[in-house]
N, C-alpha and C. Protein backbone atom coordinates (compact mmCIF):
# COMPACT_ATOMS: atom_id res chain seq x y z
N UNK A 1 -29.71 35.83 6.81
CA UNK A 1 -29.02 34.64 7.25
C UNK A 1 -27.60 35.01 7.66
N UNK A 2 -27.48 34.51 8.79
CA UNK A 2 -26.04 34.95 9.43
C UNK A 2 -24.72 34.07 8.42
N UNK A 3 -23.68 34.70 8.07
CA UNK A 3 -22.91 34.17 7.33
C UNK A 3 -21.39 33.88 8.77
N UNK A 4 -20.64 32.75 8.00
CA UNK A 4 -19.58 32.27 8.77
C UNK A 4 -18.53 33.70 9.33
N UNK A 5 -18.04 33.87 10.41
CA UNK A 5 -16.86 34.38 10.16
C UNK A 5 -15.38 34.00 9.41
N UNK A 6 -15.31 34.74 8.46
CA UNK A 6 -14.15 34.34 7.65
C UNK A 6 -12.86 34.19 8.70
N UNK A 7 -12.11 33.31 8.10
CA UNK A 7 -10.61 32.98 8.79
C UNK A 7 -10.68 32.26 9.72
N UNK A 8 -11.99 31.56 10.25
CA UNK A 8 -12.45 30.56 11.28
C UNK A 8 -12.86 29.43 10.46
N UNK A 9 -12.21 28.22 11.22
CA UNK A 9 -12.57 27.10 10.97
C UNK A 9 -13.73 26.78 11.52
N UNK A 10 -14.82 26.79 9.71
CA UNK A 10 -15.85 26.14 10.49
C UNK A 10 -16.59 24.53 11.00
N UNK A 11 -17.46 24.33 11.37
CA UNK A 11 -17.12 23.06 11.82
C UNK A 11 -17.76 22.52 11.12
N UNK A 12 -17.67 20.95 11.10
CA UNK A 12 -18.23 20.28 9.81
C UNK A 12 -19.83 20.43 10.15
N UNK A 13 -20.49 20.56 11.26
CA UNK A 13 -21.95 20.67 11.36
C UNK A 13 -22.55 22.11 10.36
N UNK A 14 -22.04 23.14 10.54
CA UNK A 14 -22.30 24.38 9.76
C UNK A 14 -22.25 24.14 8.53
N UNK A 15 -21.15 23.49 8.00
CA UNK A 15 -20.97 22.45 6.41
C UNK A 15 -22.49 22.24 5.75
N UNK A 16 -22.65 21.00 6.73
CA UNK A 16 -23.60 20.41 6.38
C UNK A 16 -24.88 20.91 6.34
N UNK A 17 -25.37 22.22 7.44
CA UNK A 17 -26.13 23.03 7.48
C UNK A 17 -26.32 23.99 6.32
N UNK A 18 -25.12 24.49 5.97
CA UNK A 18 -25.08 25.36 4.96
C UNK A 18 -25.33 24.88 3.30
N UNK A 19 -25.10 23.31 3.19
CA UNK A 19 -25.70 23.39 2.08
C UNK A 19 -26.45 22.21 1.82
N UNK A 20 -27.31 22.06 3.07
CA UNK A 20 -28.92 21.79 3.43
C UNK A 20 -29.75 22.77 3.05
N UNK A 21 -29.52 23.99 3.68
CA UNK A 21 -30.41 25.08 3.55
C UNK A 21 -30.28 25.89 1.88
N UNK A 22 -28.97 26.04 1.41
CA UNK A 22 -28.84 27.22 0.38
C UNK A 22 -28.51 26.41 -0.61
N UNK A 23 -28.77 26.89 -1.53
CA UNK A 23 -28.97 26.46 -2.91
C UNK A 23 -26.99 26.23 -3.75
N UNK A 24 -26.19 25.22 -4.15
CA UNK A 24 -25.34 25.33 -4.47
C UNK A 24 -24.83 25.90 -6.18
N UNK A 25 -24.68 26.55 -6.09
CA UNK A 25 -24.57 27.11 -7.02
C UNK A 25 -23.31 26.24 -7.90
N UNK A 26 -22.50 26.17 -7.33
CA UNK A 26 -21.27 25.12 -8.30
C UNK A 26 -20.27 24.31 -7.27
N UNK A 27 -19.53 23.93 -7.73
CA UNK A 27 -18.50 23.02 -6.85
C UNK A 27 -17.50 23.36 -7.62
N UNK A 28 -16.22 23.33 -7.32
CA UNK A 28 -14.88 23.83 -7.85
C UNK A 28 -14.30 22.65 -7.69
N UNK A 29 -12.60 22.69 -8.50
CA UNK A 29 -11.69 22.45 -7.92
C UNK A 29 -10.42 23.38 -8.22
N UNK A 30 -9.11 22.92 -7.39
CA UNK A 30 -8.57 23.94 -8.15
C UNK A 30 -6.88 22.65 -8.90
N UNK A 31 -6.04 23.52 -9.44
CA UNK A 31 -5.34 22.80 -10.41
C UNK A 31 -4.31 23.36 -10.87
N UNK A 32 -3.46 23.12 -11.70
CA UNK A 32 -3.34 24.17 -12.39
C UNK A 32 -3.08 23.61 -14.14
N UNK A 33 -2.60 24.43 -14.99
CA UNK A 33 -2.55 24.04 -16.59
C UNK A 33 -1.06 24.18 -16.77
N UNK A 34 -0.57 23.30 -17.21
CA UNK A 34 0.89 22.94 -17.64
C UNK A 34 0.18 23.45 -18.69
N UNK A 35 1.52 24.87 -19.20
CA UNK A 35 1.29 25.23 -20.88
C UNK A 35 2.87 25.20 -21.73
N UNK A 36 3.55 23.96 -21.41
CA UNK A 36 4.94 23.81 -21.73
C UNK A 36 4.78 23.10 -23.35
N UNK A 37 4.05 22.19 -23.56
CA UNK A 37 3.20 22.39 -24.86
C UNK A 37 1.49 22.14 -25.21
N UNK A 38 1.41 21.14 -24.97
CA UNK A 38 -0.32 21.23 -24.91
C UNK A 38 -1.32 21.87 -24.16
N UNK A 39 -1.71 22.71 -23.74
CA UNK A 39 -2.18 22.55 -22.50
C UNK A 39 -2.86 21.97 -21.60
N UNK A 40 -2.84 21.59 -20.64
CA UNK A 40 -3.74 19.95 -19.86
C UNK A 40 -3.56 20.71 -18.16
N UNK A 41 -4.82 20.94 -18.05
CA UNK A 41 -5.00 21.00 -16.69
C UNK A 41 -4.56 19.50 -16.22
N UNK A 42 -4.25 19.76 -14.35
CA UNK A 42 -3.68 18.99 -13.74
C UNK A 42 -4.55 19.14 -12.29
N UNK A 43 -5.50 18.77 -12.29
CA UNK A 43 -6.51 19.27 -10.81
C UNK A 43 -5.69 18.47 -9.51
N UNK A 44 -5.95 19.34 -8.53
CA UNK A 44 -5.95 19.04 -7.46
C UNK A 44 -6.71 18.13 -6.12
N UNK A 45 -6.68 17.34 -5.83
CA UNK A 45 -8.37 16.80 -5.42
C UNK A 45 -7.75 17.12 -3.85
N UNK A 46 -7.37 17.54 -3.05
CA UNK A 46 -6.84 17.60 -1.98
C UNK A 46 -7.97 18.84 -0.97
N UNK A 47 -8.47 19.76 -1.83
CA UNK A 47 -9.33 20.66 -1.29
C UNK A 47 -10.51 20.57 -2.86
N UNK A 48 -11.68 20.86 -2.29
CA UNK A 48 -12.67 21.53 -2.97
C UNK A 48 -13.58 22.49 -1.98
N UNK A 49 -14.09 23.61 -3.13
CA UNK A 49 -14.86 24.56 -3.25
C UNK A 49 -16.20 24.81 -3.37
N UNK A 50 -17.41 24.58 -2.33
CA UNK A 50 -18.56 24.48 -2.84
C UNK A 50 -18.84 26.69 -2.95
N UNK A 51 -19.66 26.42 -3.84
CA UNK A 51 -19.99 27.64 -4.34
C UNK A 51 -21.67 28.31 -4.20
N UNK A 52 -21.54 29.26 -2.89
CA UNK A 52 -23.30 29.74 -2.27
C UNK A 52 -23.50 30.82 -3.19
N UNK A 53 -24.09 31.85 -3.25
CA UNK A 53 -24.64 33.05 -3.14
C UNK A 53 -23.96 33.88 -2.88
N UNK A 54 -23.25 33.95 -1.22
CA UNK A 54 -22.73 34.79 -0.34
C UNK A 54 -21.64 34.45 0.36
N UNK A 55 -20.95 33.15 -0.44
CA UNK A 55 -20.29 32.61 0.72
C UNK A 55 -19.66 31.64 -0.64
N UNK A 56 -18.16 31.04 -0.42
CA UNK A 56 -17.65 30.22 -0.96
C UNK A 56 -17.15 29.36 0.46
N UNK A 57 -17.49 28.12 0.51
CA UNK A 57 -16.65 26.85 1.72
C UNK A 57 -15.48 26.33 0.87
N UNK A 58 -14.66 26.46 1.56
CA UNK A 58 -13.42 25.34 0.96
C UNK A 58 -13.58 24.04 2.33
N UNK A 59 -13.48 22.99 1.29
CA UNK A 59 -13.78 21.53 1.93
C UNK A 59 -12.48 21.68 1.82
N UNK A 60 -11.33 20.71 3.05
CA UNK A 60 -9.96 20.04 2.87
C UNK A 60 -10.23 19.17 3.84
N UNK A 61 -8.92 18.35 3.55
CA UNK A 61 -8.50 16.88 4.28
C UNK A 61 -7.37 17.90 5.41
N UNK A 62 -7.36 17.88 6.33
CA UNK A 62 -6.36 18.35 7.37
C UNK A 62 -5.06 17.46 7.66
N UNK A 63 -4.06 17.61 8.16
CA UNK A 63 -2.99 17.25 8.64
C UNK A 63 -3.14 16.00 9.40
N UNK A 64 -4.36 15.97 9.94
CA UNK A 64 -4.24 14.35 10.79
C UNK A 64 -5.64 13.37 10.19
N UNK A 65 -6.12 13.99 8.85
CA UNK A 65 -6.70 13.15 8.31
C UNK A 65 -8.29 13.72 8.52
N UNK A 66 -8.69 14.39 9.13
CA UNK A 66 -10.32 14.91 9.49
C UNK A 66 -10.41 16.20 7.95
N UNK A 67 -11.59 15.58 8.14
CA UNK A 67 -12.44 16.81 6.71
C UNK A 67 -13.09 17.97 7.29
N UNK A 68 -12.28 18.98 7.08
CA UNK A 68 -12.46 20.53 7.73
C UNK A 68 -13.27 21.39 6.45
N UNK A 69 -14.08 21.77 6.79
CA UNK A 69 -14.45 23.17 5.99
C UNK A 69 -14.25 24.32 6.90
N UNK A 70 -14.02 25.52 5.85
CA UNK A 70 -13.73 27.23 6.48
C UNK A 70 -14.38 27.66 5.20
N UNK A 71 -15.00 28.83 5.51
CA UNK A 71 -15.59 29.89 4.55
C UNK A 71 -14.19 30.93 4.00
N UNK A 72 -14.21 31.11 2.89
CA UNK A 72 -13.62 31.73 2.33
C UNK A 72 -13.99 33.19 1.56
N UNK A 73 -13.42 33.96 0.85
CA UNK A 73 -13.82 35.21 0.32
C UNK A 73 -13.42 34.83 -1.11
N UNK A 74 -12.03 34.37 -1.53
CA UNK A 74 -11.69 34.28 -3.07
C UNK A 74 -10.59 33.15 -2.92
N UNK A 75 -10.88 32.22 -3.65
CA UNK A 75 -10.37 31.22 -4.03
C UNK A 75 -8.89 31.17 -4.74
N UNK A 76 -7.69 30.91 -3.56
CA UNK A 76 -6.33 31.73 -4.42
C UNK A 76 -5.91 30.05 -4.42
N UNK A 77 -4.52 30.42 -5.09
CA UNK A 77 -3.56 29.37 -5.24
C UNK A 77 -2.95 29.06 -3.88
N UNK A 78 -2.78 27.27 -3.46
CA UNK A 78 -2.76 27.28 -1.96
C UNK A 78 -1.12 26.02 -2.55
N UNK A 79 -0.51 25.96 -3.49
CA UNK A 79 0.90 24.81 -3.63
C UNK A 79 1.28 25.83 -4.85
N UNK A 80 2.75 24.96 -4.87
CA UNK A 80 3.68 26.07 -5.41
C UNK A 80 3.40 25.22 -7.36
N UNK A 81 3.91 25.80 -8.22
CA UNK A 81 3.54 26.02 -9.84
C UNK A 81 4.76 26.04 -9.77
N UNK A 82 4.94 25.44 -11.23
CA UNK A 82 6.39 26.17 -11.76
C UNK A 82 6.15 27.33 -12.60
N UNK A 83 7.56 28.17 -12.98
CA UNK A 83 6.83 29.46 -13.46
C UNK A 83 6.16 29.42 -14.83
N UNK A 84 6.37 28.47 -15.94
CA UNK A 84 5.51 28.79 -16.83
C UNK A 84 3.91 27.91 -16.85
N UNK A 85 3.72 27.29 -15.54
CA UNK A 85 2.35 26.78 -15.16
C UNK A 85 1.87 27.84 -14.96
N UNK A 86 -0.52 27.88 -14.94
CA UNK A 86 -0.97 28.42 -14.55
C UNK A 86 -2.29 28.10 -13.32
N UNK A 87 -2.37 28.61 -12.64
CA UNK A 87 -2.95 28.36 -11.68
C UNK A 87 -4.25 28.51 -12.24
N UNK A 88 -5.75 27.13 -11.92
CA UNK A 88 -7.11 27.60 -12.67
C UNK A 88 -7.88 26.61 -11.67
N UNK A 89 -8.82 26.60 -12.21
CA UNK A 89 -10.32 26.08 -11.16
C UNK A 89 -10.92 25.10 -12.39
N UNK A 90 -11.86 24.47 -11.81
CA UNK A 90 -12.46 23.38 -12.96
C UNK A 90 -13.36 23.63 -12.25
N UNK A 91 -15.18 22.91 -13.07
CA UNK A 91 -15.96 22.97 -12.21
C UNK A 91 -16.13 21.43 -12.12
N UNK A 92 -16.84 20.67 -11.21
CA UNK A 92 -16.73 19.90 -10.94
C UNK A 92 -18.78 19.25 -10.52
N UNK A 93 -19.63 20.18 -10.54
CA UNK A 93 -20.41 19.90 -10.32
C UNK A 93 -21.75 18.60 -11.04
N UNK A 94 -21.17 18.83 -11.89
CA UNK A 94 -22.12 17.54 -13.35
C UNK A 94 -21.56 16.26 -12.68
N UNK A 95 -19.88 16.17 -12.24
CA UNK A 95 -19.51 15.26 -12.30
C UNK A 95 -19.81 14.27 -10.59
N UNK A 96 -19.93 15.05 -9.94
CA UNK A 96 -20.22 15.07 -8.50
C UNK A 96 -21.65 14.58 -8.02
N UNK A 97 -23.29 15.16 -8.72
CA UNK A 97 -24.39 15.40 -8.57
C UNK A 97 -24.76 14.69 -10.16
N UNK A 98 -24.27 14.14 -11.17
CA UNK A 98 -24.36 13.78 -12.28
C UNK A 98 -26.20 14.34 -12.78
N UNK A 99 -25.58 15.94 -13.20
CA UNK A 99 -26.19 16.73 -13.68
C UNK A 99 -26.32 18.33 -13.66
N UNK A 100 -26.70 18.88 -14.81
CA UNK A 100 -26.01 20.31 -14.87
C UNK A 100 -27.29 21.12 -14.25
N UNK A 101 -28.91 20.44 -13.78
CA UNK A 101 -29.56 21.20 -13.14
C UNK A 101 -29.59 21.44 -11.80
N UNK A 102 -30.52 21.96 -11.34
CA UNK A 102 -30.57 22.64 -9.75
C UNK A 102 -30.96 21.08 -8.75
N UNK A 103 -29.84 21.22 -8.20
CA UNK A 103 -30.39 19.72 -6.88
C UNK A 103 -31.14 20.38 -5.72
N UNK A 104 -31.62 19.53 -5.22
CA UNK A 104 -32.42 19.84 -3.79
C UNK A 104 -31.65 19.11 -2.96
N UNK A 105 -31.17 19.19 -2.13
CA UNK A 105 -30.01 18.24 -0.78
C UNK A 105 -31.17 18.17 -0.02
N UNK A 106 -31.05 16.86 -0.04
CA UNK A 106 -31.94 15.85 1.70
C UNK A 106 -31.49 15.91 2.45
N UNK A 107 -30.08 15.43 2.36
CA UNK A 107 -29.42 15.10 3.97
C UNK A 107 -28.36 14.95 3.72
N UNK A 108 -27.08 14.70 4.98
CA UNK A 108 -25.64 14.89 4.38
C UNK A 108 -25.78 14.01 6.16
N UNK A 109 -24.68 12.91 5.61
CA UNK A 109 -24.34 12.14 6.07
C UNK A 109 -22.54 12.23 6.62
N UNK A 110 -21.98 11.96 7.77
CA UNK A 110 -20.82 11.88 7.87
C UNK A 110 -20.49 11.84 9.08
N UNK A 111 -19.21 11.32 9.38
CA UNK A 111 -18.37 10.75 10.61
C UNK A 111 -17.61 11.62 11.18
N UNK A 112 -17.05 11.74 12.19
CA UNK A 112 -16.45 12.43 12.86
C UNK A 112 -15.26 11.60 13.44
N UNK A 113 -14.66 11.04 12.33
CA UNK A 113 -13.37 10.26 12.16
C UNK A 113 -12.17 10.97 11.28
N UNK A 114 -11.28 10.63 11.14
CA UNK A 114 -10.20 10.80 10.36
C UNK A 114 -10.13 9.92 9.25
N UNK A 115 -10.37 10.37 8.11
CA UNK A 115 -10.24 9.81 7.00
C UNK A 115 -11.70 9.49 6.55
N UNK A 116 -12.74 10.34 6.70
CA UNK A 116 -14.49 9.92 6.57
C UNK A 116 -14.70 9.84 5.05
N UNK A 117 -16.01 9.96 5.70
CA UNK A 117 -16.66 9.82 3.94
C UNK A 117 -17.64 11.08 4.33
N UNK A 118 -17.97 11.57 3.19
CA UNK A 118 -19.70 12.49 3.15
C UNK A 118 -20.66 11.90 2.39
N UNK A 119 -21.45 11.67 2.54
CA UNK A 119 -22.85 11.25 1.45
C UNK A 119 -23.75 12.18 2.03
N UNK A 120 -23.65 13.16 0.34
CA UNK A 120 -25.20 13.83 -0.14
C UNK A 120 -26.01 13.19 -0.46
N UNK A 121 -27.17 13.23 0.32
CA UNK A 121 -28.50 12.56 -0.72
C UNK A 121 -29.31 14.01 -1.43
N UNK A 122 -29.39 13.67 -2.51
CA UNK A 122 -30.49 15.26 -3.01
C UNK A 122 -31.30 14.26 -3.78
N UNK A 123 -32.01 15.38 -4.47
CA UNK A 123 -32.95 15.08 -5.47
C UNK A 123 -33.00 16.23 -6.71
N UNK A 124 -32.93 15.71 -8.00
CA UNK A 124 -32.79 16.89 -9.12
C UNK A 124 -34.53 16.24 -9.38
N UNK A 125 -35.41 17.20 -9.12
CA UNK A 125 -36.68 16.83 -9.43
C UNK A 125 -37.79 15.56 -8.81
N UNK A 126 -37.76 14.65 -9.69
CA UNK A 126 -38.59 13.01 -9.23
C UNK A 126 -37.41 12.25 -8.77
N UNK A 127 -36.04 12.34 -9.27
CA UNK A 127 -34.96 11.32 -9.24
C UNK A 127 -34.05 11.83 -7.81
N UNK A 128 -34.39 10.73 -7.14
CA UNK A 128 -33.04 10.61 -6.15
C UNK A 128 -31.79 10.26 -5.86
N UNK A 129 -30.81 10.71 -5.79
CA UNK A 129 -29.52 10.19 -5.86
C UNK A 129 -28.92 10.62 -4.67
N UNK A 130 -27.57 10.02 -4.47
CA UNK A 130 -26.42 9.83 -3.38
C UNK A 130 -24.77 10.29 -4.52
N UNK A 131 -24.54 11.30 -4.16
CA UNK A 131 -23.14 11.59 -3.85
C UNK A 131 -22.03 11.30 -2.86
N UNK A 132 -20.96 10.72 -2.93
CA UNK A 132 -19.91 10.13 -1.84
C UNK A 132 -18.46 11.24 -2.54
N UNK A 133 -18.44 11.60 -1.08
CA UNK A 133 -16.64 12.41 -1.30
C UNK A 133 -16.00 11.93 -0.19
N UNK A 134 -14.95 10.85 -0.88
CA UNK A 134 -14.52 10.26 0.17
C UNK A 134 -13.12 10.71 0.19
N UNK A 135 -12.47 11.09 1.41
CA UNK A 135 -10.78 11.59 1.60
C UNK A 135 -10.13 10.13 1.85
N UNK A 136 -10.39 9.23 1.68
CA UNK A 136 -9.27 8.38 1.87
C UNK A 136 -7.61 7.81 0.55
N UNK A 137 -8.49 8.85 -0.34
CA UNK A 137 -7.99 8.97 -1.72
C UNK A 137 -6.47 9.13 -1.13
N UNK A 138 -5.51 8.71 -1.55
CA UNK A 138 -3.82 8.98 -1.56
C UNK A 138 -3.61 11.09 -2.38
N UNK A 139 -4.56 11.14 -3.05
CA UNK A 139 -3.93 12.31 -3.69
C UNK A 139 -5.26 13.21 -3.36
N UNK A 140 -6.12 12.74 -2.20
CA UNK A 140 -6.83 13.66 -2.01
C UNK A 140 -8.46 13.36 -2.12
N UNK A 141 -9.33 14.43 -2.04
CA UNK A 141 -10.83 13.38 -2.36
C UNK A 141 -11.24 12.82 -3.77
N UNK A 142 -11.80 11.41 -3.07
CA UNK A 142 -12.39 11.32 -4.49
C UNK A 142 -14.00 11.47 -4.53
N UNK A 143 -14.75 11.50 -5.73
CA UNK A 143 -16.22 11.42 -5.57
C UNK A 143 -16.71 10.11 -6.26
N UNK A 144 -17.80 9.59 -6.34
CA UNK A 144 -18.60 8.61 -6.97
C UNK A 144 -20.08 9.29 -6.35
C-alpha cells in the first residue's frame, strides 16, 4: 500500500480513505502536564493524531477554519510550555469510538467547508455507532 508523502498536505479525501481501509490502531491527543504541584494534564483539542501501522495523520483546524490532515513520522510538541511543564499525548480512543475494542469504519462523512464536521460510522462487532469531530469548538475539536 502506497503510503502519503511526508511534509505534504494531504487532502481530506486520502483522510478518509486511509482510515476506511486500515485498521486504527489509537487516536491521540497532545497536551501537556503542569507539574508545579499536582500533576494534571492540560490537552490540547486543536490537532489530533489518528494512529495506522505505518503511518501516523495529524488531523488540524487550519488558519481559515478547513480540517486539514498531513501524515506525519513522530508526533512533537507544536505551542510553547513553560519551563517546568511537560509536553505528553493522551489517548483518546474509548472516548471518541466509546470502546477499547477493534472498530470496523463504514463510512466517513464530511464537508468541504470551513468549520465542518466528520462523522465516522463504524461498527465494533453487531453494534453500530456514529462518531462526530466537530472543529467549530472555540479551543479546538470537539467529539460526541
Amino acid at each position: 500500500m502506497e503510503l502519503f508523502t511526508h511534509n505534504k498536505v494531504a487532502t481530506m479525501r486520502e483522510f478518509v480513505n486511509k482510515i476506511a481501509k486500515e485498521k486504527i490502531l489509537d487516536v491521540l491527543i497532545s497536551g501537556y502536564i503542569d507539574c508545579e504541584n499536582v500533576p494534571i494534564f492540560h490537552p490540547m483539542y486543536e490537532r489530533m493524531y489518528f494512529i495506522f501501522d505505518k503511518l501516523i495523520l495529524e488531523l488540524l483546524i487550519s488558519s481559515d477554519g478547513y480540517v486539514k490532515s498531513k501524515p506525519i513520522l513522530k508526533i512533537e510538541k507544536w505551542f510553547e510550555i513553560d519551563e517546568d511543564d511537560k509536553f505528553s499525548l493522551m489517548s483518546i480512543y474509548s472516548q471518541l469510538f466509546k470502546t477499547e475494542q477493534e472498530i470496523k469504519v463504514e463510512s466517513v462523512e464530511l464537508e468541504d467547508k470551513a468549520f465542518s464536521s466528520i462523522t465516522i460510522s463504524y461498527s465494533e462487532g453487531e453494534i453500530r455507532r456514529e462518531a462526530l469531530i466537530d472543529s467549530k469548538n472555540f479551543f479546538g475539536f470537539s467529539f460526541f
